[in-house]
Protein backbone atom coordinates (compact mmCIF):
# COMPACT_ATOMS: atom_id res chain seq x y z
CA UNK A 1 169.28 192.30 113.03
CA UNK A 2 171.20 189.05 113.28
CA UNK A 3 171.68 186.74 110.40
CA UNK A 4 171.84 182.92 110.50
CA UNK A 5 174.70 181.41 108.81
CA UNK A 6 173.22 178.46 106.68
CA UNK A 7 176.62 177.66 104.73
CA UNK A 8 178.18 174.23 105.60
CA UNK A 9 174.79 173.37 107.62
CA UNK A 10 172.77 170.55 107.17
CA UNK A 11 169.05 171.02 106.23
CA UNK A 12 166.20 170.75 108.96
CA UNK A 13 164.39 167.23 109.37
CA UNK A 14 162.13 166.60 112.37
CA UNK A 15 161.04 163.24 110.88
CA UNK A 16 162.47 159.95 112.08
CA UNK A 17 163.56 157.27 109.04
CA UNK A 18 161.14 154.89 107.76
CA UNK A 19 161.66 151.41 108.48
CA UNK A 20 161.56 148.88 105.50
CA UNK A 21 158.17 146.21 106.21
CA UNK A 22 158.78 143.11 107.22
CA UNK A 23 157.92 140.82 104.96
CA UNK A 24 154.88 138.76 106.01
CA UNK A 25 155.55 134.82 106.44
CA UNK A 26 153.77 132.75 103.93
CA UNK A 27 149.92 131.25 104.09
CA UNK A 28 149.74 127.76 105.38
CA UNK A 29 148.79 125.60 102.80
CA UNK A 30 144.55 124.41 102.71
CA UNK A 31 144.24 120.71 102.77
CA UNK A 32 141.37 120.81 99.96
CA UNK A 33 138.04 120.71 101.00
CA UNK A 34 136.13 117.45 99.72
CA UNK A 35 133.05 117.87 98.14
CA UNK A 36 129.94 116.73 99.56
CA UNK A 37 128.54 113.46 97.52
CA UNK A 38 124.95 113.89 96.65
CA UNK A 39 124.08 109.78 96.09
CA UNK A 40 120.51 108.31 95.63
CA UNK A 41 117.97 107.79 95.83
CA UNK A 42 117.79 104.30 94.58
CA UNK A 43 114.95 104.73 91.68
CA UNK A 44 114.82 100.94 90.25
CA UNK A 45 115.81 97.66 90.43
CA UNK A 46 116.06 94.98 87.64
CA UNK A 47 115.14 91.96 87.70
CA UNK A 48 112.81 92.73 91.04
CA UNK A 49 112.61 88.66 91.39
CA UNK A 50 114.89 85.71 91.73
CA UNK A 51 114.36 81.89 92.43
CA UNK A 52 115.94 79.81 94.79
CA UNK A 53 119.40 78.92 93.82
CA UNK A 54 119.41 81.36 91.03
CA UNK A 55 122.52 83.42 89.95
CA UNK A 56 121.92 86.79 88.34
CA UNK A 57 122.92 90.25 87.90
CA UNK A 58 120.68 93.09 89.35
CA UNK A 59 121.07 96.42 88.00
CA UNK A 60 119.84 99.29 90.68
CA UNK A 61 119.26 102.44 89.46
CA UNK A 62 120.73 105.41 91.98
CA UNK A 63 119.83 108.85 90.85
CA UNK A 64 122.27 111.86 92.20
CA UNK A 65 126.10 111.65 91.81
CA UNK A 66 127.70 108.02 91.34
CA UNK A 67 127.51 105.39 94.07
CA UNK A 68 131.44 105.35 93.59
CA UNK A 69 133.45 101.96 92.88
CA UNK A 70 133.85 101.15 96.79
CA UNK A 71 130.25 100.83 97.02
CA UNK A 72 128.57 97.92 99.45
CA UNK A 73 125.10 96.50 98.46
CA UNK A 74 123.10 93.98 100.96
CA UNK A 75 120.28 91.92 99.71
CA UNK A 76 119.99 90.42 103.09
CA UNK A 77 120.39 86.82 104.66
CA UNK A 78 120.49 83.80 101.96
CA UNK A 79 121.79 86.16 99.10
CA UNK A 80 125.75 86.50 98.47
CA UNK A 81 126.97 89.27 96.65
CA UNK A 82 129.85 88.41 94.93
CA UNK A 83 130.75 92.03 92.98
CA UNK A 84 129.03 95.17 92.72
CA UNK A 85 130.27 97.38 89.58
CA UNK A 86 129.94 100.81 89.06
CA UNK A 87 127.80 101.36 86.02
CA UNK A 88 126.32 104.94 84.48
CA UNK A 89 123.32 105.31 86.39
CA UNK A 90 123.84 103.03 89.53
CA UNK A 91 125.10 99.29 90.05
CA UNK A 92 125.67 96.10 88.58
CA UNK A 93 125.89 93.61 91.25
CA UNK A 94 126.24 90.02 91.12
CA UNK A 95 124.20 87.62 93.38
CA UNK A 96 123.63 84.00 94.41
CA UNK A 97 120.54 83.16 95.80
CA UNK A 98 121.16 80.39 98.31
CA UNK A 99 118.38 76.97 97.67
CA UNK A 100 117.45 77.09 101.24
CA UNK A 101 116.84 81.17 101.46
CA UNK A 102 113.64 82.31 103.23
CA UNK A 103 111.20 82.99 100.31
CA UNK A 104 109.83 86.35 100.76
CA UNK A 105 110.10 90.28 99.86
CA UNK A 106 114.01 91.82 101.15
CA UNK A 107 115.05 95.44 101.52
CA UNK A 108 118.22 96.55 99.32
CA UNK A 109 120.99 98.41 101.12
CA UNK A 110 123.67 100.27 99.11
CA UNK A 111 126.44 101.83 101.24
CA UNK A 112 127.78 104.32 98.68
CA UNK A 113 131.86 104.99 98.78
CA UNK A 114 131.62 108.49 100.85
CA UNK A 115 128.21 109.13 101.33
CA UNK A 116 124.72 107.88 103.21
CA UNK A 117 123.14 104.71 103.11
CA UNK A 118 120.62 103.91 100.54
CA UNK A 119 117.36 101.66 101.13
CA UNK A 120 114.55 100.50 99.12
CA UNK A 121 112.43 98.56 101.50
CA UNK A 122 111.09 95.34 100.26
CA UNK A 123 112.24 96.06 96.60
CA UNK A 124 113.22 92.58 95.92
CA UNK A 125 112.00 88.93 96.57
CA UNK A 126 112.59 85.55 96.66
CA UNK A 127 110.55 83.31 95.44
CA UNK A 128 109.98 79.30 94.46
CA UNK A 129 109.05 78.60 90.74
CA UNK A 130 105.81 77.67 89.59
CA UNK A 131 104.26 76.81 86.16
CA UNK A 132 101.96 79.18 84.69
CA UNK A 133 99.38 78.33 81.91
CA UNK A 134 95.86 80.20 80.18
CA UNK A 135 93.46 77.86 81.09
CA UNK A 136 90.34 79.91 79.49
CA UNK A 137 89.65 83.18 77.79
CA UNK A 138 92.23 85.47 76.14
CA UNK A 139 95.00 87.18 77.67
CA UNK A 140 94.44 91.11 76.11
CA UNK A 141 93.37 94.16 76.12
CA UNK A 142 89.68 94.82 78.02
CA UNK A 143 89.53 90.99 77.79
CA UNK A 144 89.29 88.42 80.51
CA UNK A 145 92.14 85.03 81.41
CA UNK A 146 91.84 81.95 83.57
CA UNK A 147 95.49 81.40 84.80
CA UNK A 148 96.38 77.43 86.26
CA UNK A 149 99.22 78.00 88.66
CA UNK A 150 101.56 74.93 90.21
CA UNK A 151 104.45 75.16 92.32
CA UNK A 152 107.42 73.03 91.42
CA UNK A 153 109.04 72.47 94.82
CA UNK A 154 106.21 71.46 96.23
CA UNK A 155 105.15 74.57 98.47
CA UNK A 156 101.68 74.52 99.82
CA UNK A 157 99.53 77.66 98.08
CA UNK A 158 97.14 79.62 100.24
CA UNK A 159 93.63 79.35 98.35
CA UNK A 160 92.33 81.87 100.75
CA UNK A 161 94.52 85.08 100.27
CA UNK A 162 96.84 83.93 96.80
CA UNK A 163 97.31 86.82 94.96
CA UNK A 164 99.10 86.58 91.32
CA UNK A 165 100.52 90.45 89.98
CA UNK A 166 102.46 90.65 87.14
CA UNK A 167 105.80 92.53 87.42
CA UNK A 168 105.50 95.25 85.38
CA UNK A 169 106.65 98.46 86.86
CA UNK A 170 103.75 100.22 89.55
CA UNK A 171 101.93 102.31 86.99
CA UNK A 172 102.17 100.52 83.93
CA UNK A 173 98.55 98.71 82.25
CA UNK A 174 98.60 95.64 82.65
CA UNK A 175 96.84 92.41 83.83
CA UNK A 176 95.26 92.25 87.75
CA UNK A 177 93.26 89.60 89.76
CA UNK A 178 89.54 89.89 89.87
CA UNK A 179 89.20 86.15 91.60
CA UNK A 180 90.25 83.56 92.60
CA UNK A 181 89.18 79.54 91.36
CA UNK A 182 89.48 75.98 92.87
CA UNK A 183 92.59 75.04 94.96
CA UNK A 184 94.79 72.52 96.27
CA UNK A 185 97.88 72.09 98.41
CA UNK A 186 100.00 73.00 94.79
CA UNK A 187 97.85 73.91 91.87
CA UNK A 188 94.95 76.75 91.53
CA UNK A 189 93.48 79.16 89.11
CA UNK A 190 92.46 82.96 89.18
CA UNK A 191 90.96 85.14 86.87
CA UNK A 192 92.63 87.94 85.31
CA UNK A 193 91.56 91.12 83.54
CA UNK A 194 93.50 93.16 80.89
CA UNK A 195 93.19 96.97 81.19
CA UNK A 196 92.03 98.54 78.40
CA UNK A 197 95.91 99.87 77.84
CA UNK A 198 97.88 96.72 78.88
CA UNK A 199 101.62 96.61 77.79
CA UNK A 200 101.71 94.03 74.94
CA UNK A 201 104.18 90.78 75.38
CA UNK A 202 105.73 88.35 77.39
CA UNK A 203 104.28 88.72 80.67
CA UNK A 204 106.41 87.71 84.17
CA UNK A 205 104.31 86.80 87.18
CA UNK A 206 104.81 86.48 90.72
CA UNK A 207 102.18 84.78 93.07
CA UNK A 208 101.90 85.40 97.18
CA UNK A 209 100.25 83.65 99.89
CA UNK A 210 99.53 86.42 101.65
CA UNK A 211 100.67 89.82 100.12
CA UNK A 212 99.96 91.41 103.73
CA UNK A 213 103.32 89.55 105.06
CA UNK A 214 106.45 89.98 103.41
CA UNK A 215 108.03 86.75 104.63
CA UNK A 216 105.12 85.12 103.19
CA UNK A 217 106.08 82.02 100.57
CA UNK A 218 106.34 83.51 96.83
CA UNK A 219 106.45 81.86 93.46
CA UNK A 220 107.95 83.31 90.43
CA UNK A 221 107.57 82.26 86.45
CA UNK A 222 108.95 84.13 84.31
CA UNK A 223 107.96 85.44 80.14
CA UNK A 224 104.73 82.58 80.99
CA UNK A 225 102.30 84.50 79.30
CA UNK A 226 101.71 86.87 76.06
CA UNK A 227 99.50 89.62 76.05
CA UNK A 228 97.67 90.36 72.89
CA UNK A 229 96.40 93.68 71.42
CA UNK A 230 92.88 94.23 71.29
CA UNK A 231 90.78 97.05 69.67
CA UNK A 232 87.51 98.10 71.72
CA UNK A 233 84.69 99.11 69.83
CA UNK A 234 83.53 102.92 69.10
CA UNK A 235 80.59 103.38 70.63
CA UNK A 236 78.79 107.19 69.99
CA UNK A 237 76.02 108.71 72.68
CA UNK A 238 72.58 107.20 72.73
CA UNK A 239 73.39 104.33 70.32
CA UNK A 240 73.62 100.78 72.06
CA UNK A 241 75.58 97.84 71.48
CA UNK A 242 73.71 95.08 71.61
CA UNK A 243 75.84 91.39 71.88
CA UNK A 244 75.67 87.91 73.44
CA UNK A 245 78.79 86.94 75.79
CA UNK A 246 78.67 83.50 75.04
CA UNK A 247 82.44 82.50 75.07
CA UNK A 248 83.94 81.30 78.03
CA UNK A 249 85.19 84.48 80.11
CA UNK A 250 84.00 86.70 76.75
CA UNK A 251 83.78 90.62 77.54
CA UNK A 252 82.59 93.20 76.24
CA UNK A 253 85.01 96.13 75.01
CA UNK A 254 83.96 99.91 74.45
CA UNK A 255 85.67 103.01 74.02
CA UNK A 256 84.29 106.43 74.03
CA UNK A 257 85.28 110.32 72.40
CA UNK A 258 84.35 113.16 74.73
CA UNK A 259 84.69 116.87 73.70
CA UNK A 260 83.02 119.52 76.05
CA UNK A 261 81.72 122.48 74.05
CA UNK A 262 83.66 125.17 74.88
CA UNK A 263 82.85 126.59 79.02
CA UNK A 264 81.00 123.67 79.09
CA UNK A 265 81.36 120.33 80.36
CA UNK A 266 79.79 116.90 80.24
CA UNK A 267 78.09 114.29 82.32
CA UNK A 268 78.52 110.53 80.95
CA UNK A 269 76.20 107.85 81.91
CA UNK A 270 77.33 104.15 80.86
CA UNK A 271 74.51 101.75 81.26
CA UNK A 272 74.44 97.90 80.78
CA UNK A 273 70.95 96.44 80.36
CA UNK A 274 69.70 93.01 79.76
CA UNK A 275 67.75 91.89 76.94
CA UNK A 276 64.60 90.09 77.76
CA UNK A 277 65.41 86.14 79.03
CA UNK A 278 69.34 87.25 79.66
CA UNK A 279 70.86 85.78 82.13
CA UNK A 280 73.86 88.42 82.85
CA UNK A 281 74.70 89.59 86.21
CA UNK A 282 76.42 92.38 84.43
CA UNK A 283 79.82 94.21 86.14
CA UNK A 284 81.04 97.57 84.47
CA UNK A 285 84.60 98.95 84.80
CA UNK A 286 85.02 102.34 83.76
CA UNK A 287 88.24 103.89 82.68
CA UNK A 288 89.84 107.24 81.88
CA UNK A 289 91.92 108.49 79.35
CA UNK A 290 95.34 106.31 80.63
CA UNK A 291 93.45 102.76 80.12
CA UNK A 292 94.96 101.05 83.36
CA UNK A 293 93.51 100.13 86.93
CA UNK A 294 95.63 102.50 89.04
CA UNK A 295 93.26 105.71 87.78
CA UNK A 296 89.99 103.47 87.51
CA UNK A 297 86.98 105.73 87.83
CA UNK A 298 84.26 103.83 88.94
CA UNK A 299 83.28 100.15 89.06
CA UNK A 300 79.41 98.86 89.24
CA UNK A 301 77.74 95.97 88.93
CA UNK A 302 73.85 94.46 89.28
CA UNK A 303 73.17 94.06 92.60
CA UNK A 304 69.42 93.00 93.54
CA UNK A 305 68.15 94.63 97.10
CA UNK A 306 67.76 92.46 99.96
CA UNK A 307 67.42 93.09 103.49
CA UNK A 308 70.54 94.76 104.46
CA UNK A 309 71.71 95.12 101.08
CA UNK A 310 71.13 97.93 99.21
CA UNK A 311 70.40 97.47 95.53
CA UNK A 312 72.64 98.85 92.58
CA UNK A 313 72.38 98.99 88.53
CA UNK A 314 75.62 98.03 87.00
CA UNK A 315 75.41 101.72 85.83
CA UNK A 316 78.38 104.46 86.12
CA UNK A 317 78.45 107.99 85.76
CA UNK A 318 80.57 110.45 85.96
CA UNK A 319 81.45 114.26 85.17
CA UNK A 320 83.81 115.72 82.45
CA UNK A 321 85.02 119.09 82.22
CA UNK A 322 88.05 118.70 78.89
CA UNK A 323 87.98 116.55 75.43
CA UNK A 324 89.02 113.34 76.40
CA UNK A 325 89.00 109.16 75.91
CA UNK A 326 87.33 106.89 78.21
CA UNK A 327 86.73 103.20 78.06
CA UNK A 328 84.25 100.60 79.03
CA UNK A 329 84.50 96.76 79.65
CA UNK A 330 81.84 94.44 80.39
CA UNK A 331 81.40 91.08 81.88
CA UNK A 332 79.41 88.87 83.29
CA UNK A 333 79.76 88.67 87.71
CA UNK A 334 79.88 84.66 87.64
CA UNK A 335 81.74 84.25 84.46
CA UNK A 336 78.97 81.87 83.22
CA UNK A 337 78.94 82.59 79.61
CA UNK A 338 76.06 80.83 77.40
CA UNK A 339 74.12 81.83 74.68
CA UNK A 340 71.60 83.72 77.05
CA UNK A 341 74.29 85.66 78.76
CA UNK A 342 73.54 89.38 76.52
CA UNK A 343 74.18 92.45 76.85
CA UNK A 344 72.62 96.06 75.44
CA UNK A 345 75.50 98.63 76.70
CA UNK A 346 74.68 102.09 76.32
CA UNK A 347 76.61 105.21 77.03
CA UNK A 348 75.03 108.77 76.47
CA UNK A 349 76.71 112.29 77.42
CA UNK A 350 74.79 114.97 78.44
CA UNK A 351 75.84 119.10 78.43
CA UNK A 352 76.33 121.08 81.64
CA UNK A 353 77.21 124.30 82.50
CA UNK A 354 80.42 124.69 84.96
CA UNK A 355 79.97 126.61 88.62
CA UNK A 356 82.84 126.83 90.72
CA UNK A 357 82.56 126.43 94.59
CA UNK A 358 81.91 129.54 97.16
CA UNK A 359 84.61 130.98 98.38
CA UNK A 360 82.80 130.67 101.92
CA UNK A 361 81.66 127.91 104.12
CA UNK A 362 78.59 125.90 103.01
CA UNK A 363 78.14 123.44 105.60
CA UNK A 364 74.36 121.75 106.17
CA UNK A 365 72.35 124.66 106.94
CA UNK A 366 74.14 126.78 104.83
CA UNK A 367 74.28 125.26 101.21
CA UNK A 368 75.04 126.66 98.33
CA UNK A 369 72.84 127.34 96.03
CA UNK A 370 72.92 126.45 92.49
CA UNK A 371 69.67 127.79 91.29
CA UNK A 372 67.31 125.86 89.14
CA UNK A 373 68.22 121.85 87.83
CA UNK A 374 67.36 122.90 83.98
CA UNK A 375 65.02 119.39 82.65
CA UNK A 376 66.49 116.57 81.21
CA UNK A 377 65.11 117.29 78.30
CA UNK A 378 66.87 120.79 77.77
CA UNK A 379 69.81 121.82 75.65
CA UNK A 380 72.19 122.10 78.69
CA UNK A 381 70.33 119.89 81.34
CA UNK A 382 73.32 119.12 83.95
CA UNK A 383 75.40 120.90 86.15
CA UNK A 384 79.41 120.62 87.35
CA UNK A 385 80.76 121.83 90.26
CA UNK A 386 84.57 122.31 91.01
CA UNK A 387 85.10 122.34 94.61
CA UNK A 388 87.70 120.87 97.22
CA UNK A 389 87.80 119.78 100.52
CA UNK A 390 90.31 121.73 101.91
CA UNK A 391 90.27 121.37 105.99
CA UNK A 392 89.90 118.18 107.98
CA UNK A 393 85.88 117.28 108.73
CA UNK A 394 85.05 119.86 105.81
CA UNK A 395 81.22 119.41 105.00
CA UNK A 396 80.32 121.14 101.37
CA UNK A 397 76.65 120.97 101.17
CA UNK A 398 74.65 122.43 97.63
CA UNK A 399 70.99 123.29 97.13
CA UNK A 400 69.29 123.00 93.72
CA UNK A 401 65.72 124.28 93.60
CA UNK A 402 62.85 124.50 90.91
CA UNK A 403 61.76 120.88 90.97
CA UNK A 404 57.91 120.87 89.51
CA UNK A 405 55.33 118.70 91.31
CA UNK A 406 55.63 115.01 90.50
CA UNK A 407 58.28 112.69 91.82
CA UNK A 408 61.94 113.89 89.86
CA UNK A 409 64.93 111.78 90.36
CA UNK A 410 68.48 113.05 89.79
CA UNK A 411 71.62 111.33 89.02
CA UNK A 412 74.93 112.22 90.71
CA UNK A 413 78.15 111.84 90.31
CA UNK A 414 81.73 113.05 91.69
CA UNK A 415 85.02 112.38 90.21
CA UNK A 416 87.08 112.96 93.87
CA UNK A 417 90.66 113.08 94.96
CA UNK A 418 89.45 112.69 98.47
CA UNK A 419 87.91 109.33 99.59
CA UNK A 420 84.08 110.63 100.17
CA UNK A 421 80.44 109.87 100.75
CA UNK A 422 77.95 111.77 98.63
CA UNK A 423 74.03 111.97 100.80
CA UNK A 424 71.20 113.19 98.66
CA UNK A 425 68.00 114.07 99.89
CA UNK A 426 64.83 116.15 99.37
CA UNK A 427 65.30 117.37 102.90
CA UNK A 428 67.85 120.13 103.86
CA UNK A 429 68.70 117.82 106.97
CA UNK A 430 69.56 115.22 105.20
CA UNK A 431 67.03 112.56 107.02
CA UNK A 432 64.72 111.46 104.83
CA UNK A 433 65.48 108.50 103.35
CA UNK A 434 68.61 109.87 101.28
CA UNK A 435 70.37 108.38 98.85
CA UNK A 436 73.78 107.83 99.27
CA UNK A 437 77.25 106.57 98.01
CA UNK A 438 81.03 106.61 98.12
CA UNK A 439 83.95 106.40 95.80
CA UNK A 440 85.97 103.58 96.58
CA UNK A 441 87.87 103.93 93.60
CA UNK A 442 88.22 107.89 92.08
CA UNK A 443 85.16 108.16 91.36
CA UNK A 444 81.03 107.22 92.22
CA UNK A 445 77.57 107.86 91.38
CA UNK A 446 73.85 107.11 92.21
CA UNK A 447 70.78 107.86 91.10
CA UNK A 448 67.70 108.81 93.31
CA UNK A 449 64.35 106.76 93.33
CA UNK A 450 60.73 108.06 94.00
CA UNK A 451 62.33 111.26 95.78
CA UNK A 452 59.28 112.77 97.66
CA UNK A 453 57.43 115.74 95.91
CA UNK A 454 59.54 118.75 97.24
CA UNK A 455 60.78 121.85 95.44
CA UNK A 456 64.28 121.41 96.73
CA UNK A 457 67.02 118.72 96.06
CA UNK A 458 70.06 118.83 98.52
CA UNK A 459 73.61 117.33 98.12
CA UNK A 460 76.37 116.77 100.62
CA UNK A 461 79.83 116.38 100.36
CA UNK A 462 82.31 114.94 102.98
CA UNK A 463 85.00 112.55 103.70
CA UNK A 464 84.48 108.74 104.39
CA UNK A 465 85.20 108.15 108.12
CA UNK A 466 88.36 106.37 108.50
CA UNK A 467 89.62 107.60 105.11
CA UNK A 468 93.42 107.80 104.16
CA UNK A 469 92.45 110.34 101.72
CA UNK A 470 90.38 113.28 103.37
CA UNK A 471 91.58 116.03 101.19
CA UNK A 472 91.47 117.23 97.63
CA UNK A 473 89.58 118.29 95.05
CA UNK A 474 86.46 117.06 93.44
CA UNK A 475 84.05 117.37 90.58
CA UNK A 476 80.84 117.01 91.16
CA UNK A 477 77.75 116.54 88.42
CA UNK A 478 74.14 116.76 88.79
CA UNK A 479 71.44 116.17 86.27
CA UNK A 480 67.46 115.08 85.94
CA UNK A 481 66.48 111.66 85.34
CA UNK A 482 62.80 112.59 84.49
């Protein structure tokens, strides 16, 4: 056996060293990343007016992050900017409106420091002053105003197309043109009413030649005219209000309390008659809730039938499906108020039941059918339909059936997002003489006279051709007349 000497002898290692890492050079320094400005976009401006010559401060309202202090603003030709300050919410800028710059509506630029131009197209306008005065009637709520107008520089008005709008922001009641008086070169008059809600106080206006062309020649007064407070009268279902209009530009005021019994809705029907030997051409403006012109439901007036012209009750109707306020103002077409000019203004609400539309098509041909019209005189005699029109050239059409022998005339009505015409007929073709109507405003209504004897009353629903509006949803109410 042979033995391996291990004294003075190194121990076995078949592994190489380990280096020591290299150490790794340092990161290059990040040049910080900016952040990404989120400016605008512009939400107001104040004062939306100036005159020639005039020196002001305009405050424009940016929403987002701030504009930033190296902001830019443009007004256009004829208006210097001499500073624009960074203020909490937007700008402060400074302007001089040159005496010889073109009268007319101007787009607002900003250029915020570090981010993407801002516009608010025709947001602000030049204009020429012009004396403002009430002529006639009151300037309030539900009530009617004869405003004089005269430029001061001169400036021919345009007696054909002058509008006057006061500048309260879009949305706001207010006062709005219903016509326009006598002109000359420099002076005129229009006629004014007050929605039912109309802001209270000193009232700016600003008058146009043609509101269709913003470089048309504007006029500007400012604080001309208060607007007074007015409370309308209560009126409750089936109880008129009988009164003579016999001061100048005198209306009548009304405001109504509806409250749907619960599942249940209601149909309104607002009716100004005339007293024997009254000489009102009655016009009826009916209003929801809000009190101002933008969400106006209906408008009718007393229109006798002629050839071509189809004849109308200044009568308005609508459905109601949730407790609510309405309102009612009355005047007289020609504004020719004399002893004779009187009015008997009734409003009564009737109960309906609630249907929903089909799920389905129900096109002519196909209606759906909403069983028996109950009488007029029954507990519940209407009914209310919630439908929409959901697809371009959409046709809803509804059959009601039951209808006894005898002529029996039906009032409808249709509160409609969509601009539409409502045909009603005793025919399911709808060719037989039907009655029909539109909602120019939100909503419409007619009534049906000496229907035919059928069992069957049919109802269509579609869009006006041409409309802007097409789609939406509706709510439409039926009920007997007799």
């Amino acid at each position: 056996m042979v033995m391996l000497a291990t004294a003075g002898c190194e121990p076995l290692d078949d592994t190489d060293p380990v280096e020591p890492p290299t150490p790794a050079d340092p990161p290059d320094p990040v040049d910080p990343v900016e952040p990404v400005k989120n400016v605008g976009p512009i939400t107001g401006i104040t004062p939306r007016t100036a005159l020639l010559g005039q020196k002001l401060t305009v405050m424009i309202a940016i929403a987002g992050d701030p504009a930033g202090p190296a902001s830019d603003v443009s007004f256009g030709l004829g208006i210097d900017v001499i500073k624009a300050v960074e203020v909490p919410g937007g700008l402060a800028v400074d302007i001089i409106v040159e005496a010889d710059a073109a009268s007319g509506s101007r787009d607002v630029t900003v250029l915020p420091d570090g981010a993407a131009p801002l516009s608010a197209p025709k947001a602000f306008t030049i204009a020429s002053a012009m004396d403002v005065t009430v002529a006639a009637g009151k300037a309030e709520q539900g009530g009617l105003v004869r405003i004089d107008v005269a430029t001061k520089d001169g400036r021919k008005l345009a007696p054909a197309t002058f509008d006057l709008d006061s500048l309260l922001d879009a949305g706001v009641p207010t006062l709005f043109q219903i016509a326009r008086g006598t002109f000359t070169d420099t002076t005129g008059n229009v006629v004014m009413l007050g929605d039912p809600l109309a802001k209270l106080g000193l009232l700016s206006f600003l008058g146009t030649n043609d509101p269709s062309d913003p470089q048309s020649p504007a006029f500007f007064a400012a604080d001309a005219v208060t607007v007074a407070a007015r409370a309308p009268v209560p009126l409750a279902s089936g109880t008129p209000s009988n009164v003579a209009l016999s001061a100048p530009l005198q209306t009548a005021f009304y405001s109504i309390d509806l409250a749907p019994q619960a599942s249940e809705g209601l149909l309104v029907d607002g009716h100004a008659k005339l007293p024997g030997g009254s000489t009102l051409t009655p016009v009826v403006y009916a209003y929801p809730a809000s009190g101002k012109l933008d969400d106006i439901l209906d408008i009718k007036e007393d229109v006798v039938a002629a050839p071509g012209v189809e004849g109308t009750q200044a009568r308005v109707a609508y459905p109601v499906t949730a407790a609510t306020t309405g309102f009612f103002v009355v005047f007289d077409k020609g504004f020719v108020n004399t002893a004779t000019t009187q009015l008997s203004f009734e409003f009564r609400s009737y109960r309906a039941t609630i249907a929903a539309e089909q799920a389905g098509p129900h096109a002519i041909g196909a209606p759906q059918n909403l069983g028996v019209l109950p009488a007029s005189g029954d507990a519940l005699p209407g009914r209310i339909v919630n439908g929409s029109l959901d697809t371009p050239g959409e046709i809803d059409a509804y059959v009601l059936s039951g209808f006894p022998a005898g002529i029996r005339d039906i009032q409808v009505s249709i509160l409609s997002e969509a601009e539409v015409d409502v045909i009603v007929d005793h025919v399911p073709g709808f060719d037989d003489d039907p009655t029909t109507f539109s909602n120019v405003d939100r909503g419409a209504s007619g009534t049906t006279t000496n229907f035919a004897v059928d069992p069957n009353r049919y109802i269509r629903v579609g869009a006006t051709n041409g409309a802007t509006r097409k789609l939406g949803k509706y709510v439409l109410g039926i009920r007997a007349v007799n």
